[in-house]
N, C-alpha and C. Protein backbone atom coordinates (compact mmCIF):
# COMPACT_ATOMS: atom_id res chain seq x y z
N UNK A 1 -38.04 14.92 41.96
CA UNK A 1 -37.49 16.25 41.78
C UNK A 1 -37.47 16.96 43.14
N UNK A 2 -36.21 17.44 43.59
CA UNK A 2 -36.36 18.55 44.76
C UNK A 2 -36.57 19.68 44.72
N UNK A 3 -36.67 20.17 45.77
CA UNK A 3 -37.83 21.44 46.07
C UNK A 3 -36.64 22.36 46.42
N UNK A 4 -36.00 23.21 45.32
CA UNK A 4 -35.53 24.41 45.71
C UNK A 4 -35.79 25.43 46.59
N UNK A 5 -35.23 25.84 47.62
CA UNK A 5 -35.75 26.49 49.04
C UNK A 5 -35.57 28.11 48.18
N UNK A 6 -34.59 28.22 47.22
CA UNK A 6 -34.29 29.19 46.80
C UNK A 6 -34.41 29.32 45.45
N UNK A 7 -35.22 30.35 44.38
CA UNK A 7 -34.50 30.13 43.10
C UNK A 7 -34.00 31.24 42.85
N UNK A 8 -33.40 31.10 41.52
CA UNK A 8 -32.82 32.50 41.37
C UNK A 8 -33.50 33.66 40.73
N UNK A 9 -32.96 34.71 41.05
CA UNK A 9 -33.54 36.29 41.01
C UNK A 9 -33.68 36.69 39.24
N UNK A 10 -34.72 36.57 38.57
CA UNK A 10 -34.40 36.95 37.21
C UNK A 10 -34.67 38.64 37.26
N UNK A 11 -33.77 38.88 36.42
CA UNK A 11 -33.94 40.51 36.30
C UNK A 11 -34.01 40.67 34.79
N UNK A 12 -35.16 41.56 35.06
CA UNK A 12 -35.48 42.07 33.24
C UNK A 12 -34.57 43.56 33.17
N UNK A 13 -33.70 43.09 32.65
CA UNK A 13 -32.84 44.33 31.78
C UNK A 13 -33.42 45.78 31.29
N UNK A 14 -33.20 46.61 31.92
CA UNK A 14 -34.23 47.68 30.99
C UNK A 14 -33.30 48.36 30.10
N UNK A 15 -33.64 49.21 28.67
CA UNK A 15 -32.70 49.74 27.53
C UNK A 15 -31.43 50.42 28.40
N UNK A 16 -30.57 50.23 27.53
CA UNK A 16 -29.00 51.02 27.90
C UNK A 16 -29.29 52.14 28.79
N UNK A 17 -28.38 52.30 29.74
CA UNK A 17 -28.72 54.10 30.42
C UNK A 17 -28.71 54.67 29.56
N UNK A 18 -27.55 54.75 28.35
CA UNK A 18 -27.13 55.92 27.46
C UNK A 18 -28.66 56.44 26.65
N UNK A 19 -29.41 55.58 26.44
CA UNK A 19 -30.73 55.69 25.80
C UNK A 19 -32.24 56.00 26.79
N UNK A 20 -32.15 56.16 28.08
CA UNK A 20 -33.06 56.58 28.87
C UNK A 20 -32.72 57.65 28.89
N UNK A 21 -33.82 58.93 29.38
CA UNK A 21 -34.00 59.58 29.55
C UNK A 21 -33.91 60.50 31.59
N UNK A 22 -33.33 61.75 31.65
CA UNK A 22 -33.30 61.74 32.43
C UNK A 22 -34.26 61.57 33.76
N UNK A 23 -35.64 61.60 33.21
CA UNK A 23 -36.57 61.41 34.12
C UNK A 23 -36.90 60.24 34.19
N UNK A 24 -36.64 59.02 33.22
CA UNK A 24 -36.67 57.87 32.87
C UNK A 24 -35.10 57.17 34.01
N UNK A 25 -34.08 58.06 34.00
CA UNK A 25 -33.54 57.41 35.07
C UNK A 25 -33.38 57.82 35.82
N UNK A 26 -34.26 58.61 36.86
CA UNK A 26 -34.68 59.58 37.86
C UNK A 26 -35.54 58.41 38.57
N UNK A 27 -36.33 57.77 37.82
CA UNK A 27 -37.77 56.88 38.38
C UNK A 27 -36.99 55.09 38.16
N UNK A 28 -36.08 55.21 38.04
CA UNK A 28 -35.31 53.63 37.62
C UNK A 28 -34.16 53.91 38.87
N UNK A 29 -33.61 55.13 39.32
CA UNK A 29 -32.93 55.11 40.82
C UNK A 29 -33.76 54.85 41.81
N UNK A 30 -35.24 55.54 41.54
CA UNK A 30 -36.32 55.41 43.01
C UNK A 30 -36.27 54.32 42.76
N UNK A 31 -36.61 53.14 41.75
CA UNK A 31 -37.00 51.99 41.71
C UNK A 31 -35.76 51.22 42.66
N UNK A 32 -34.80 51.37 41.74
CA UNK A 32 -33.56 50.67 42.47
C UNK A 32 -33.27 50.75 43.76
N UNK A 33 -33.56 51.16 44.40
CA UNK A 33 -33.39 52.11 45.65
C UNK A 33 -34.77 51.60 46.96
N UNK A 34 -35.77 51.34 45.87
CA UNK A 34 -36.94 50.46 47.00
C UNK A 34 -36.40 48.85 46.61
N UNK A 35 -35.95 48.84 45.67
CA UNK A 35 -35.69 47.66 45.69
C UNK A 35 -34.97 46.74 46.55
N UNK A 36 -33.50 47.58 46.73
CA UNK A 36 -32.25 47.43 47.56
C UNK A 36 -32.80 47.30 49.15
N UNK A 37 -34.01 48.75 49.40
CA UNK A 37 -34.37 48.60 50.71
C UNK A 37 -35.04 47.47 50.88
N UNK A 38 -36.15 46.70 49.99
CA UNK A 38 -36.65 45.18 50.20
C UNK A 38 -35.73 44.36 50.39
N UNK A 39 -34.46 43.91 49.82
CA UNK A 39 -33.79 43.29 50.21
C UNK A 39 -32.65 43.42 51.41
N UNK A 40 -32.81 44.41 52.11
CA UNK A 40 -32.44 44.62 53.06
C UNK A 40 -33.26 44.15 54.26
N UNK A 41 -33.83 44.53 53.78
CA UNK A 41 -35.48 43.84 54.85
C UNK A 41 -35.57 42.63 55.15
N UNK A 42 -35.01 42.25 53.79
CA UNK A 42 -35.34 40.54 53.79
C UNK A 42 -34.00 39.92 54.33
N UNK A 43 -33.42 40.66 53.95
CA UNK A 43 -31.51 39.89 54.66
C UNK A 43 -31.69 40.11 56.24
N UNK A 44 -32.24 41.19 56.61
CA UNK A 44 -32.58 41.53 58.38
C UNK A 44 -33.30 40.46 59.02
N UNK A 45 -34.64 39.83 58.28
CA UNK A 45 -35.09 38.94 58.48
C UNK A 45 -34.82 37.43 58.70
N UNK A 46 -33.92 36.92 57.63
CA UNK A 46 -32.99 36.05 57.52
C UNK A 46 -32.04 36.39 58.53
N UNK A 47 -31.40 36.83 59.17
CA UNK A 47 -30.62 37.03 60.19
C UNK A 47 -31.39 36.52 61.37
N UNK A 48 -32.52 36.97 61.80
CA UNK A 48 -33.02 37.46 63.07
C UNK A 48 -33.53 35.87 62.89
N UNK A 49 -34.47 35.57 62.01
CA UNK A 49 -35.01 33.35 62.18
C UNK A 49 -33.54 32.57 62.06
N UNK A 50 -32.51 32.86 61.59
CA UNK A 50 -31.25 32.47 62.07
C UNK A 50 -30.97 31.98 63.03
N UNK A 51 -30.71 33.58 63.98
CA UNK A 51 -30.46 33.79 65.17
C UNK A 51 -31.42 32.84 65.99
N UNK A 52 -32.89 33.11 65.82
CA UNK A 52 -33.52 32.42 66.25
C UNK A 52 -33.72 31.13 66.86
N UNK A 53 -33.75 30.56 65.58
CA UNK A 53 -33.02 28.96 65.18
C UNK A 53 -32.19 28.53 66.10
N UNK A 54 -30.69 28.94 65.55
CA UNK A 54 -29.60 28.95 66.65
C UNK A 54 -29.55 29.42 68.06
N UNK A 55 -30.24 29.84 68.72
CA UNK A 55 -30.79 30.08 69.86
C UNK A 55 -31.57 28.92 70.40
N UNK A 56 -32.41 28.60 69.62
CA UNK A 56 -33.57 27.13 70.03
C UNK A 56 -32.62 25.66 69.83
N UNK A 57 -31.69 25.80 68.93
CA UNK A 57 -31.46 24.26 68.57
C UNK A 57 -29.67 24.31 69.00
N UNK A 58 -29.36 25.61 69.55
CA UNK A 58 -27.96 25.72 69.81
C UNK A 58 -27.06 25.72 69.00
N UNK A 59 -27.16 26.39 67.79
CA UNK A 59 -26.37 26.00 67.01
C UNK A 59 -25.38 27.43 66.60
N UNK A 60 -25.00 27.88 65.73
CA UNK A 60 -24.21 29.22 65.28
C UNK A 60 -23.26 29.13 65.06
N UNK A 61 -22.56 30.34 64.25
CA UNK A 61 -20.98 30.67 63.91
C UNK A 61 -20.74 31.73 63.69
């Protein structure tokens, strides 16, 4: 069996917007919102050992 470098992202669904509450989706934007910034973080990162990489072994596109 191989070793997935990646798996995929499961996301737990939370109830309909129409059925949250406004402070309930007040604290589900903050959420969304640190979330987005982690993966920003992490895509910056992935760029830069890229770059890296391709810098050491000559490679890029």
């Amino acid at each position: 069996m191989a070793v997935r470098d990646e798996e995929p992202i499961r996301i737990k669904r939370p109830q309909a917007l129409d059925q949250m509450s406004v402070a309930e989706l007040e604290h589900h934007i903050t959420w969304l919102r640190s979330e987005i910034a982690a993966c920003e973080t992490e895509i910056e990162r992935k760029i830069a050992q890229k770059r890296a990489a391709d810098s050491l072994f000559g490679g890029g596109s």
